[in-house]
Protein backbone atom coordinates (compact mmCIF):
# COMPACT_ATOMS: atom_id res chain seq x y z
CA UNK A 1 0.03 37.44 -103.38
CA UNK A 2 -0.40 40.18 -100.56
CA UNK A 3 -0.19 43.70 -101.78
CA UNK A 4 2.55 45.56 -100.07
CA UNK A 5 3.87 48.96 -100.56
CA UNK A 6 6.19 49.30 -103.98
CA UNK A 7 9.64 50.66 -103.62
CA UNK A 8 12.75 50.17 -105.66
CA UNK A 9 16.25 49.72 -104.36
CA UNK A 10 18.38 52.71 -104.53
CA UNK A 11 21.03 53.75 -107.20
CA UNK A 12 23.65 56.16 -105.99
CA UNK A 13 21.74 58.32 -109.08
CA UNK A 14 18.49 58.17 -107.26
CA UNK A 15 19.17 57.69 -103.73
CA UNK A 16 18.78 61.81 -102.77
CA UNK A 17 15.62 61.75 -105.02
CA UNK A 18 13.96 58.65 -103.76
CA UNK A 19 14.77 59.21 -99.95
CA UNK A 20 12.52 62.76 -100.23
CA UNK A 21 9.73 60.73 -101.77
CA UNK A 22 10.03 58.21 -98.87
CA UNK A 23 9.81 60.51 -95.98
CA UNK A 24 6.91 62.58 -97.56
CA UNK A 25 4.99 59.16 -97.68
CA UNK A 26 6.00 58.57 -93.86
CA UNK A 27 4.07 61.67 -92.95
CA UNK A 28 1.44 60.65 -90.58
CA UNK A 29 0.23 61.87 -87.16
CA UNK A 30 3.10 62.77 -84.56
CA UNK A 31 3.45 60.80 -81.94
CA UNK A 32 2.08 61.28 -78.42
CA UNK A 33 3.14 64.42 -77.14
CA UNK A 34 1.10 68.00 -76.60
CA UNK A 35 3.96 69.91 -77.55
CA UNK A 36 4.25 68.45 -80.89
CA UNK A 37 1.03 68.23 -81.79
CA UNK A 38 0.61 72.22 -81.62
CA UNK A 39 3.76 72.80 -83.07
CA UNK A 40 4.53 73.19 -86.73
CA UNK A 41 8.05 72.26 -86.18
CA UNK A 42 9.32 68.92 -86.57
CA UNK A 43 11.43 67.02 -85.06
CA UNK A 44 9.76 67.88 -82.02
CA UNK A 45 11.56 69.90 -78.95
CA UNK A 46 11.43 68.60 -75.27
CA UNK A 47 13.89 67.06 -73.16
CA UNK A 48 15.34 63.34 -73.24
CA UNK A 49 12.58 60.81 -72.00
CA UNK A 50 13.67 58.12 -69.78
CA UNK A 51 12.96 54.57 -68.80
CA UNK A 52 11.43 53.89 -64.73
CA UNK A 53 15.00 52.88 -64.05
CA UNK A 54 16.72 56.33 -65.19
CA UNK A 55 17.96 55.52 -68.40
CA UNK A 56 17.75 57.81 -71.69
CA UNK A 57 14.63 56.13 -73.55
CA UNK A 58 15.70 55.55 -77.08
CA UNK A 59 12.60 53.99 -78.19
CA UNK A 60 10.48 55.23 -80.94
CA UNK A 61 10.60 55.36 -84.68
CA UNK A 62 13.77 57.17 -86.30
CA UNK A 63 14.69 58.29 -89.90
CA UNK A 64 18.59 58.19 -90.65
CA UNK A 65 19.13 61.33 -92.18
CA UNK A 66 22.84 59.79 -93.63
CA UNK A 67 22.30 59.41 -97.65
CA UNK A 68 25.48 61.11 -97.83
CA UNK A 69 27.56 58.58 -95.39
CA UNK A 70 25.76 55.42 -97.11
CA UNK A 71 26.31 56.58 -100.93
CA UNK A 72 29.67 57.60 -100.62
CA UNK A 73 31.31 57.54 -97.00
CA UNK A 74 34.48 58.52 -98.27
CA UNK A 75 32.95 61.20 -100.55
CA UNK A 76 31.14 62.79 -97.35
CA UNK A 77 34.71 63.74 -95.65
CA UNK A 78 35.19 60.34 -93.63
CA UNK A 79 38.51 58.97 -93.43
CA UNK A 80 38.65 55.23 -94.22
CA UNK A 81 42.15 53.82 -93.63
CA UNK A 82 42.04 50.89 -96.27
CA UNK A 83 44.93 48.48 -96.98
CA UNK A 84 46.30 48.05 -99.98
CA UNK A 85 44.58 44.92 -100.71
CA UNK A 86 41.19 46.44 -99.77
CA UNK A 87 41.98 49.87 -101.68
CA UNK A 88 42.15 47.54 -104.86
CA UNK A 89 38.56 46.09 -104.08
CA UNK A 90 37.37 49.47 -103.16
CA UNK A 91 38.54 51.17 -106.45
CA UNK A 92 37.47 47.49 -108.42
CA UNK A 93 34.08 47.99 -107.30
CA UNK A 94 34.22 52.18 -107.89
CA UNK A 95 35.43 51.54 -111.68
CA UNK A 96 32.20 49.10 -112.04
CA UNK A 97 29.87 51.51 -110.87
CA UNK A 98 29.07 49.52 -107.99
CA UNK A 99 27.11 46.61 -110.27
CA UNK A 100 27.75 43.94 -107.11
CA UNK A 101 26.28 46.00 -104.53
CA UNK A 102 24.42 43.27 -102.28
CA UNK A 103 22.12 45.89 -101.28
CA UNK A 104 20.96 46.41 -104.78
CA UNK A 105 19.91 42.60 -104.73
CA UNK A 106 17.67 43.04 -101.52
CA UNK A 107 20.37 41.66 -99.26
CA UNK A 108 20.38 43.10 -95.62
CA UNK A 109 23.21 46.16 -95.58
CA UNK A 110 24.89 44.84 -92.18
CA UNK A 111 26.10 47.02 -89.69
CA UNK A 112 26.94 50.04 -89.49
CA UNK A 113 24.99 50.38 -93.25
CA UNK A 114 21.80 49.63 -91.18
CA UNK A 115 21.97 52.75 -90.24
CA UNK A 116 22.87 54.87 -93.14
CA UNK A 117 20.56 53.06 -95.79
CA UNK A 118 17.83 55.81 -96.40
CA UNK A 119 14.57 53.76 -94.65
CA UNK A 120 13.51 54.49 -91.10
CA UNK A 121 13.93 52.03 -88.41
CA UNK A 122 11.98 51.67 -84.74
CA UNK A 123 13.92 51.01 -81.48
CA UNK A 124 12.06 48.51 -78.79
CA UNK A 125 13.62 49.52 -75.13
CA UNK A 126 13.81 46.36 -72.28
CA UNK A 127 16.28 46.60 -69.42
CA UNK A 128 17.16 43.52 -70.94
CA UNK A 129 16.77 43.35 -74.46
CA UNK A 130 16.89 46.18 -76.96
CA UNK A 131 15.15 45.22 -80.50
CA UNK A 132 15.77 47.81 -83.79
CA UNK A 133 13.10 46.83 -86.76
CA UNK A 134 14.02 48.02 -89.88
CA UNK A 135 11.65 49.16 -92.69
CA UNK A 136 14.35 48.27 -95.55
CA UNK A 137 17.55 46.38 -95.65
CA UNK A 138 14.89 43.43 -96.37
CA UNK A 139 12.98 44.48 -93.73
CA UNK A 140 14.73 42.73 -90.72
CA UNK A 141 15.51 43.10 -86.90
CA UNK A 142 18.28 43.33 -84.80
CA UNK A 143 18.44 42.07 -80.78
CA UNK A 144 20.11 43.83 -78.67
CA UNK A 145 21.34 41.53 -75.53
CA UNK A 146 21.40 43.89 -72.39
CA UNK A 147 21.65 41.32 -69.81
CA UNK A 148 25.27 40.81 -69.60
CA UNK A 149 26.15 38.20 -71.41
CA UNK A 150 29.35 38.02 -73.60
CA UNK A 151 29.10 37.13 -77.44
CA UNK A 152 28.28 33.85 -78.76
CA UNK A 153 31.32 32.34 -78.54
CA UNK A 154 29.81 29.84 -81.00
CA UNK A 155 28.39 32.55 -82.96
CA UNK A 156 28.24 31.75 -86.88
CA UNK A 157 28.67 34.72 -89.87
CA UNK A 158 25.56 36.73 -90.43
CA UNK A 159 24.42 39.31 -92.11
CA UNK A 160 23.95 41.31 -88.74
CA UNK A 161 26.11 39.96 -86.52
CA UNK A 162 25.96 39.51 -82.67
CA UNK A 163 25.39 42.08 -80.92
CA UNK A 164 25.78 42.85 -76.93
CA UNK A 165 25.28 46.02 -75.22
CA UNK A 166 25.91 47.64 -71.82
CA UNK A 167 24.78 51.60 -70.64
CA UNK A 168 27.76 53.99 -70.41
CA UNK A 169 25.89 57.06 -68.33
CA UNK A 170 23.74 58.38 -70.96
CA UNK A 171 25.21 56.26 -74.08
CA UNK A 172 24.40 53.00 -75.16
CA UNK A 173 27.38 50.85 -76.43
CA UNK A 174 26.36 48.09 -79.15
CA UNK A 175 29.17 46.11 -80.18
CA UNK A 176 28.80 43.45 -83.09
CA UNK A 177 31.21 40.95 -84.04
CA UNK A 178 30.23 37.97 -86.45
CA UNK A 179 29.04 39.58 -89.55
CA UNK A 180 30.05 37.94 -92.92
CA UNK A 181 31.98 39.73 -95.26
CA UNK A 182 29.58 39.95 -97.94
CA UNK A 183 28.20 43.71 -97.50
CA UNK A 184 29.68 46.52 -98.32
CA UNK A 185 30.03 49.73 -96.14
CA UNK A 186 28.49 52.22 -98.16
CA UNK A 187 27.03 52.21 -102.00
CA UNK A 188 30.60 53.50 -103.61
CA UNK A 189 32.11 49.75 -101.75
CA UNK A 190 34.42 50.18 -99.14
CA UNK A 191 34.55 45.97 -98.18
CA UNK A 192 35.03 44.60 -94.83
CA UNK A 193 36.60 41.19 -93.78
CA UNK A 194 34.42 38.81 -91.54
CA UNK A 195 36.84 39.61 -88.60
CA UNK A 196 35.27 43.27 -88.43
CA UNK A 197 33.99 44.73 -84.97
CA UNK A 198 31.57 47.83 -85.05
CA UNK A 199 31.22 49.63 -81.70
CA UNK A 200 27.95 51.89 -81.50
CA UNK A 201 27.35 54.64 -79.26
CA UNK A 202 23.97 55.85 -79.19
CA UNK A 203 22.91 59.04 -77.32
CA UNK A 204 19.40 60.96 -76.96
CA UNK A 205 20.41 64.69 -76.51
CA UNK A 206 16.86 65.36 -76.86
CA UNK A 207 13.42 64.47 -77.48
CA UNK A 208 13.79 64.79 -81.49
CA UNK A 209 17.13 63.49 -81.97
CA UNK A 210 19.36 60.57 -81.67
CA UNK A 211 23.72 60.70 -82.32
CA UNK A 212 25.11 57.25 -83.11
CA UNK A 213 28.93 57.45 -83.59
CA UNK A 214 30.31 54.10 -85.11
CA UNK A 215 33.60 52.55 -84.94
CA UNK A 216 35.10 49.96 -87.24
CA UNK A 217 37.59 47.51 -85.97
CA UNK A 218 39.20 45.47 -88.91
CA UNK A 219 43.00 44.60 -88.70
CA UNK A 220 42.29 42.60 -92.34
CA UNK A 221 40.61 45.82 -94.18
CA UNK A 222 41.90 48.88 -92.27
CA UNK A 223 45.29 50.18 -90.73
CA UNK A 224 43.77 51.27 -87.69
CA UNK A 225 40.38 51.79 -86.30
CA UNK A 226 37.88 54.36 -87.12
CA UNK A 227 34.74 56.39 -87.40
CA UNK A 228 32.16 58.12 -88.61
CA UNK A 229 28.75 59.91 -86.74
CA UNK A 230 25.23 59.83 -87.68
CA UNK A 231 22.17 61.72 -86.38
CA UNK A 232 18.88 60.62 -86.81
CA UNK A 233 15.57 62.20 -86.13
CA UNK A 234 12.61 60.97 -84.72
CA UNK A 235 10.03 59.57 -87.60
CA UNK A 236 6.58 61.64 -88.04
CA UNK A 237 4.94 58.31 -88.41
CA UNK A 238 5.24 54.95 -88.61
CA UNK A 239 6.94 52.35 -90.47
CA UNK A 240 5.27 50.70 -93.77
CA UNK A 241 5.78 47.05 -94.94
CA UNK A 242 8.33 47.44 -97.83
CA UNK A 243 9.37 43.98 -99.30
CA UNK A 244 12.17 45.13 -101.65
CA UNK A 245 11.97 41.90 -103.70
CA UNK A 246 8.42 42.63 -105.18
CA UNK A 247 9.58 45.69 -107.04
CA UNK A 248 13.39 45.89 -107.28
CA UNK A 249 13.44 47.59 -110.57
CA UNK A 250 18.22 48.21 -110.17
CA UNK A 251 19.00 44.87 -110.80
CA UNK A 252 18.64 45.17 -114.76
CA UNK A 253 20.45 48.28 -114.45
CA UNK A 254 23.75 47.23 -113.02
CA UNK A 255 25.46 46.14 -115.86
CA UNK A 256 29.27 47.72 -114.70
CA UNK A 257 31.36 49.01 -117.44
């Protein structure tokens, strides 16, 4: 078997803990840029970088900075409009301690989790195609389809979804239809139906930083649509090859009550 780097899958007891032992082990050289190099400070300052065509340049490697948002969404001050129905699934999977977390089984967190779950991701900038790579979620990929095509209208439930996206001035907006309704939002287990939409809007305010603010669309799940805003950071280094299967160490732990 090919040695890869160990990590475990997070437990909303460990999650803080484990995400500051990640990043320290991400800390590599910064990436090209004088500035940086010669400062101490990190993320790095500058202004927004931008493609030959104009565009913000989102590419790079990113950290999520959102433990909060993925462990407990509704704990971190977001509002989550859930239906009756769902409310009882949410609080079902609350009073088990969150034992049938997919995530805790190595299953890919769908979107918007992608984005919360404490590993860093890298973003690969085409007019035509934009590709995220993720270090964890079971280390996968998402494309991007820039050239202005509609979704599948074939399109089958994933685990990701489909996902389109068009440039609104200086924001990128990612919408994603087709994901199964498997995952869970966040660790505590607010569900989703397989009829969700998630709208992404992802700005660059700066060289250091990204802002993605995400909006669920769910007539099955919620009473109306809503929100929630994230800002990562750019990554001092790059990503590692973490196969969560080869040391997922929660599994025997999630026994429930």
């Amino acid at each position: 078997m090919t040695m890869t780097t160990q990590r475990p899958v997070f437990t909303a007891l460990a999650a803080a803990a484990m995400l500051s032992t990640t990043l320290a082990a991400f800390a590599q050289a910064p990436p090209p840029l004088a500035a940086a190099a010669a400062s101490v400070d990190w993320p790095p300052a500058g202004p927004t970088p931008r493609t030959a065509d104009g565009k913000p340049d989102l590419s790079g490697n990113w950290q999520p900075n959102a433990i909060r948002q993925n462990v407990d969404l509704v704990g971190s001050g977001v509002e989550v409009p859930l239906l009756a129905a769902a409310q009882a699934v949410y609080q079902n999977h609350k009073q088990n301690m969150s034992k049938d977390d997919p995530e805790a089984r190595c299953l890919p967190p769908g979107v918007p989790r992608m984005s919360t779950t404490p590993y860093p991701w890298t973003i690969v900038q085409t007019p035509k195609l934009i590709v995220f790579v993720y270090e964890g979620g079971a280390h996968i990929w998402r494309k991007i389809f820039m050239d202005g095509r509609g979704h599948d209208p074939n399109v089958q439930d994933t685990w990701l979804g489909d996902s389109i996206g068009h440039w609104d001035g200086e924001t990128l907006v990612v919408e994603t239809v087709g994901q199964n309704g498997i995952t869970w939002l966040d660790q505590s287990g607010v569900p989703h139906s397989s009829e969700m939409k998630v709208t992404e809007r992802i700005r660059r305010p700066d060289y250091g930083h990204l802002e993605i603010e995400h909006t669920i669309e769910d007539p099955k799940t919620f009473s109306k649509p809503w929100s929630f805003t994230t800002h990562p950071s750019l990554l001092q280094g790059e990503l590692i090859e973490y196969i969560c299967q080869e040391n997922n160490k929660d599994v025997e732990h999630l026994v429930g009550k």
